[in-house]
Protein backbone atom coordinates (compact mmCIF):
# COMPACT_ATOMS: atom_id res chain seq x y z
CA UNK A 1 -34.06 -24.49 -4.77
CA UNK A 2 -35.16 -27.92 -5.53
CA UNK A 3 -33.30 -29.74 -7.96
CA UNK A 4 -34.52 -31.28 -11.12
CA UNK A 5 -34.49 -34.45 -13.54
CA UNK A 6 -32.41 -33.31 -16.36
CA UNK A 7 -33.47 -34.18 -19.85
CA UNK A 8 -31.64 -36.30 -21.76
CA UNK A 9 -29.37 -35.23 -24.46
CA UNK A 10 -30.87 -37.97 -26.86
CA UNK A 11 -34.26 -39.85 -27.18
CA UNK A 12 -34.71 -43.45 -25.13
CA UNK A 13 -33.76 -45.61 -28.01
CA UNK A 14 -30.81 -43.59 -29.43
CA UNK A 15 -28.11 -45.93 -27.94
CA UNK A 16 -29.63 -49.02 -29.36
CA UNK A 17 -28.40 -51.95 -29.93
CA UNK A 18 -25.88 -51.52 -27.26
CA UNK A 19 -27.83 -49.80 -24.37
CA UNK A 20 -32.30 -51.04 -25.11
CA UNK A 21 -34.96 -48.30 -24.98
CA UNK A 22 -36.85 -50.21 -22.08
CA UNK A 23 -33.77 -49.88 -19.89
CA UNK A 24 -33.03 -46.26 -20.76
CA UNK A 25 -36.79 -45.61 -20.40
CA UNK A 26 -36.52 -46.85 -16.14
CA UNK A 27 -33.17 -45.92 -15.24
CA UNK A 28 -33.84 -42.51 -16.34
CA UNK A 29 -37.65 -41.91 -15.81
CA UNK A 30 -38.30 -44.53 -12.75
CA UNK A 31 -34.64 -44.66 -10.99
CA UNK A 32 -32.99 -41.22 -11.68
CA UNK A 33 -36.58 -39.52 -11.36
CA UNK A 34 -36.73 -41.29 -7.84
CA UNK A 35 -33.14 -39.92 -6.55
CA UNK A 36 -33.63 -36.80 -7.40
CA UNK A 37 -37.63 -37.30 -5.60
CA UNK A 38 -35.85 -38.24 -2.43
CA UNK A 39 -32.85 -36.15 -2.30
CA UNK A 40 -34.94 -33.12 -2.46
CA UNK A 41 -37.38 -34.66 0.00
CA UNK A 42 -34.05 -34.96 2.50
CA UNK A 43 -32.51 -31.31 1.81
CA UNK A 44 -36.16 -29.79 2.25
CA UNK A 45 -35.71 -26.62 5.02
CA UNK A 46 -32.33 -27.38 5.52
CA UNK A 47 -29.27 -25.05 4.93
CA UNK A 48 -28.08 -27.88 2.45
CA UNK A 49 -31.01 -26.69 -0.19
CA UNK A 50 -28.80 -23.98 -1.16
CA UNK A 51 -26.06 -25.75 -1.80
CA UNK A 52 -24.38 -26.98 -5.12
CA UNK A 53 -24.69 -31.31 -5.70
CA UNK A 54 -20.93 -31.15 -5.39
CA UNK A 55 -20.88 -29.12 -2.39
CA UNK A 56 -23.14 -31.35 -0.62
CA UNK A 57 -21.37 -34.67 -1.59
CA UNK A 58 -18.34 -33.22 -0.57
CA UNK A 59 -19.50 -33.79 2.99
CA UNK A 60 -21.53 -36.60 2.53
CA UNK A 61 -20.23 -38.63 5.62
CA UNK A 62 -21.84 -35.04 7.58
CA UNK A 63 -25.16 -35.24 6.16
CA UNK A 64 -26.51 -38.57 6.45
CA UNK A 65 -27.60 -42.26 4.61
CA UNK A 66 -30.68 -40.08 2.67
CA UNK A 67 -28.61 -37.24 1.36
CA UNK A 68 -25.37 -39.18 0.75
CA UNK A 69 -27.68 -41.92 -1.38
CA UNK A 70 -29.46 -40.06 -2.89
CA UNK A 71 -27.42 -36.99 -3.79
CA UNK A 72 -24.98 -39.85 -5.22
CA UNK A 73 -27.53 -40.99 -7.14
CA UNK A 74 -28.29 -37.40 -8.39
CA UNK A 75 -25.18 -36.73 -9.30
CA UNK A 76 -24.04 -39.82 -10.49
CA UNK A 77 -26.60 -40.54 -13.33
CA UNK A 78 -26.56 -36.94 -14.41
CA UNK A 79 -22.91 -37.45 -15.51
CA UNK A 80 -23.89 -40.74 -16.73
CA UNK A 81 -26.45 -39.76 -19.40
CA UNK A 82 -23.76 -36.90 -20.89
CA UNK A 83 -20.97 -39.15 -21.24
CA UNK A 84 -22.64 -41.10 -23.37
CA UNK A 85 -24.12 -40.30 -27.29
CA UNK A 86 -25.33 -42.19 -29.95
CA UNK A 87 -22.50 -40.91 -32.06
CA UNK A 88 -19.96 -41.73 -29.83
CA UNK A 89 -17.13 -44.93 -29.49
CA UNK A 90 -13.91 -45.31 -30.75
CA UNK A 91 -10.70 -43.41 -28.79
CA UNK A 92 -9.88 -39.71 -27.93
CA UNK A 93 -8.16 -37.99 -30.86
CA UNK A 94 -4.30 -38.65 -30.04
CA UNK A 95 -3.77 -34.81 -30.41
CA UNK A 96 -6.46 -33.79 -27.88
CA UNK A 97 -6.20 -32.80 -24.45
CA UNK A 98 -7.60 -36.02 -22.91
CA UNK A 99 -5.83 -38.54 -25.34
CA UNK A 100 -2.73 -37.45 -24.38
CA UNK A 101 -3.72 -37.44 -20.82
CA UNK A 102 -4.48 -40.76 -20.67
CA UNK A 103 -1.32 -41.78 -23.10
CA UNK A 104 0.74 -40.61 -20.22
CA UNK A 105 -1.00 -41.76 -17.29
CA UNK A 106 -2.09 -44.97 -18.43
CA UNK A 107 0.71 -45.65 -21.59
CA UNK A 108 -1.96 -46.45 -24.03
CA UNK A 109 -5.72 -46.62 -24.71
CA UNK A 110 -5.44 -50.10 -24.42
CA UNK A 111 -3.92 -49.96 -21.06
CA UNK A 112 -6.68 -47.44 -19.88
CA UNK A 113 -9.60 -49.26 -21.21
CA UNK A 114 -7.99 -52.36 -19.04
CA UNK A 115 -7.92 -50.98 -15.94
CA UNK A 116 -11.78 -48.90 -16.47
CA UNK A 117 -13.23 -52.37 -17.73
CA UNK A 118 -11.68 -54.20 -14.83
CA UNK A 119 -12.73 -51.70 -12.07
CA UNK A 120 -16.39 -52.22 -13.69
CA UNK A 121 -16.48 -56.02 -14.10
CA UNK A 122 -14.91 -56.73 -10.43
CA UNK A 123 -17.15 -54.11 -8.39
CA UNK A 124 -18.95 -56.66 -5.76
CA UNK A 125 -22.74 -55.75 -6.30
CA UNK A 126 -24.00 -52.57 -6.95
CA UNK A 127 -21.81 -49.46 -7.86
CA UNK A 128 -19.55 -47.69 -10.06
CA UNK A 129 -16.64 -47.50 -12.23
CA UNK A 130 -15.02 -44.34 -12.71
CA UNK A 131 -12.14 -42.49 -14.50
CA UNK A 132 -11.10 -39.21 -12.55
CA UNK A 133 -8.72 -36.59 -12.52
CA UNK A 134 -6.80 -36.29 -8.55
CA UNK A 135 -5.92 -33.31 -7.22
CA UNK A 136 -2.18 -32.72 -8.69
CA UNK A 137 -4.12 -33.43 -12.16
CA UNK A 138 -3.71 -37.30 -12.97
CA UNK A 139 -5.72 -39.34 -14.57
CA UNK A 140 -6.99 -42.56 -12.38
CA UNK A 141 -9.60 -44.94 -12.57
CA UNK A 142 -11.02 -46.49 -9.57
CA UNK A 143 -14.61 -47.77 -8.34
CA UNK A 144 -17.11 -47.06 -5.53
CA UNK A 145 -20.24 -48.99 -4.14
CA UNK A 146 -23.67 -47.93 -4.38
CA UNK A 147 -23.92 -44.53 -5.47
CA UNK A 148 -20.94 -43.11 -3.80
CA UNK A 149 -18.64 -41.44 -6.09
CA UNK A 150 -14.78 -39.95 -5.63
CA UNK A 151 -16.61 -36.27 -4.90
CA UNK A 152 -17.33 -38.02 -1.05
CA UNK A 153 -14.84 -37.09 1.68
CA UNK A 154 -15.78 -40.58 2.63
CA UNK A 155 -13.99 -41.80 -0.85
CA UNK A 156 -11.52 -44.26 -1.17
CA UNK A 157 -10.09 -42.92 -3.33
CA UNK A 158 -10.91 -38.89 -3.81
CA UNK A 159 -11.01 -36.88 -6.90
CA UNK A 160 -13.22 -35.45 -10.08
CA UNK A 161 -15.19 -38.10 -11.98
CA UNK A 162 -15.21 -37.29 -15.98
CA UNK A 163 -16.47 -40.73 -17.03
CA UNK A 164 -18.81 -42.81 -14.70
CA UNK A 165 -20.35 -46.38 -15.39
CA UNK A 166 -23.21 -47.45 -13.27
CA UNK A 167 -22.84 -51.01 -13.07
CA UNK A 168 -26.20 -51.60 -10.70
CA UNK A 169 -28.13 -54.47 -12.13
CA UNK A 170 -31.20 -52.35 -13.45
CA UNK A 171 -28.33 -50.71 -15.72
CA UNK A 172 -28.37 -53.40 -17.60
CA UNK A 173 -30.39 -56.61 -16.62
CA UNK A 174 -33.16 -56.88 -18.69
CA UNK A 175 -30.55 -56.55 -21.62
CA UNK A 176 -27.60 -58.37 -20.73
CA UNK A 177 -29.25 -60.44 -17.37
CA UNK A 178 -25.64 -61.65 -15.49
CA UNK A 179 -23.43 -61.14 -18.33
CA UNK A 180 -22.02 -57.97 -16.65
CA UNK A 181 -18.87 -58.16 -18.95
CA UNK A 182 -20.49 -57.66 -22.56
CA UNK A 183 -22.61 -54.85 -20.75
CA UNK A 184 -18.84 -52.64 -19.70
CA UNK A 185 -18.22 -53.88 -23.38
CA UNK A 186 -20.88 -51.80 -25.46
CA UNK A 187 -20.64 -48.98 -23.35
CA UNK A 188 -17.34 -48.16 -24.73
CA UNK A 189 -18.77 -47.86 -28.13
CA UNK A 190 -20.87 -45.18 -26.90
CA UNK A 191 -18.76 -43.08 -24.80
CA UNK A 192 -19.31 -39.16 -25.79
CA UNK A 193 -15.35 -38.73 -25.56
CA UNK A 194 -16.34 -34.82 -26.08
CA UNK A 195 -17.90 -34.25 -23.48
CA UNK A 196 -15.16 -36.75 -21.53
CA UNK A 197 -12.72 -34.19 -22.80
CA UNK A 198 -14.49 -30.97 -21.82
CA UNK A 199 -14.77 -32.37 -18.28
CA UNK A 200 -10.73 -32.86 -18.19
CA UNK A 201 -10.13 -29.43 -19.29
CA UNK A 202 -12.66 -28.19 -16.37
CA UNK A 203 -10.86 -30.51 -13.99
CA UNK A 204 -7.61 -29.30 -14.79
CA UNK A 205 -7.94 -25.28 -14.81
């Protein structure tokens, strides 16, 4: 079964002024469209078309440069366009789940945002920024080139991505050209921290 673009949750222009229309309009009808193109054209009559996205990238070392790529870049963007909403920003509420999480693991918001914006900012070239949940259920933030992502046995550093920031150029060029910085900026006034907090609970059962 082949998979499929998802929709967004929100219309092209929705995260104005801190992520353009023009931008959301290619990453998500030009780029994502042409992942998901090609990772379907590389699982075609192959036991790995049954398969889940996250059982795939779990062996992504086994299955090759197309499916690893591409299946990252599958993956990847789809979490990328649900952690984000027009109505979101701000912090966790201290009293939820993930707030507290990341009061423990990280000693603040503050502290958290820190290390996230600095895994974003000092990725060399093309990649990600991540905050994930390990396997003994703490929170960590780390990064990963080109569309890997901590769901690869051939991570650095392994776990379950709940927040992801592509920080490829065509994420945010033709807004914010080299000024990578104020880009990792805005998106933190547009984080969807409820759907952040849903994918903690999920991670954690």
């Amino acid at each position: 079964m082949a998979f499929k673009l998802p929709k967004l949750p929100y219309d092209y222009d929705a995260l104005m002024p801190h992520i353009d229309k023009r931008t959301m309009t290619i990453h998500h009808g030009k780029h994502h469209n042409g992942y998901t193109n090609k990772l379907n054209a590389a699982i075609a009559d192959t036991p790995l078309a049954k398969k889940s996205i996250e059982e795939i990238l779990k062996k992504a070392s086994k299955h090759g440069a197309g499916v690893r790529n591409n299946g990252g870049g599958f993956y990847n963007h789809s979490l990328f366009w649900k952690v984000m909403s027009p109505k979101g920003g701000g912090t966790p509420s201290a009293t939820s789940k993930i707030g507290k999480a990341i009061k423990k693991d990280f000693g603040s918001f503050e502290k958290f945002k820190d290390a996230f914006a600095a895994a974003a900012k000092t990725r060399f070239g093309s990649g990600w920024a991540w905050l994930c949940v390990s396997n003994r259920g703490k929170l960590f933030v780390t990064s990963t080139p080109n569309q890997d992502n901590p769901l690869m046995d051939c991570a650095e550093k392994k776990g379950t991505p709940i927040l992801g920031l592509d920080v490829w150029e065509h994420a945010y060029y033709l807004k914010y050209q080299n000024k990578r910085p104020d880009y990792v900026e805005a998106f933190f006034s547009v984080i969807n921290w409820t759907e952040v907090s849903k994918r903690y609970t999920a991670a954690t059962k």
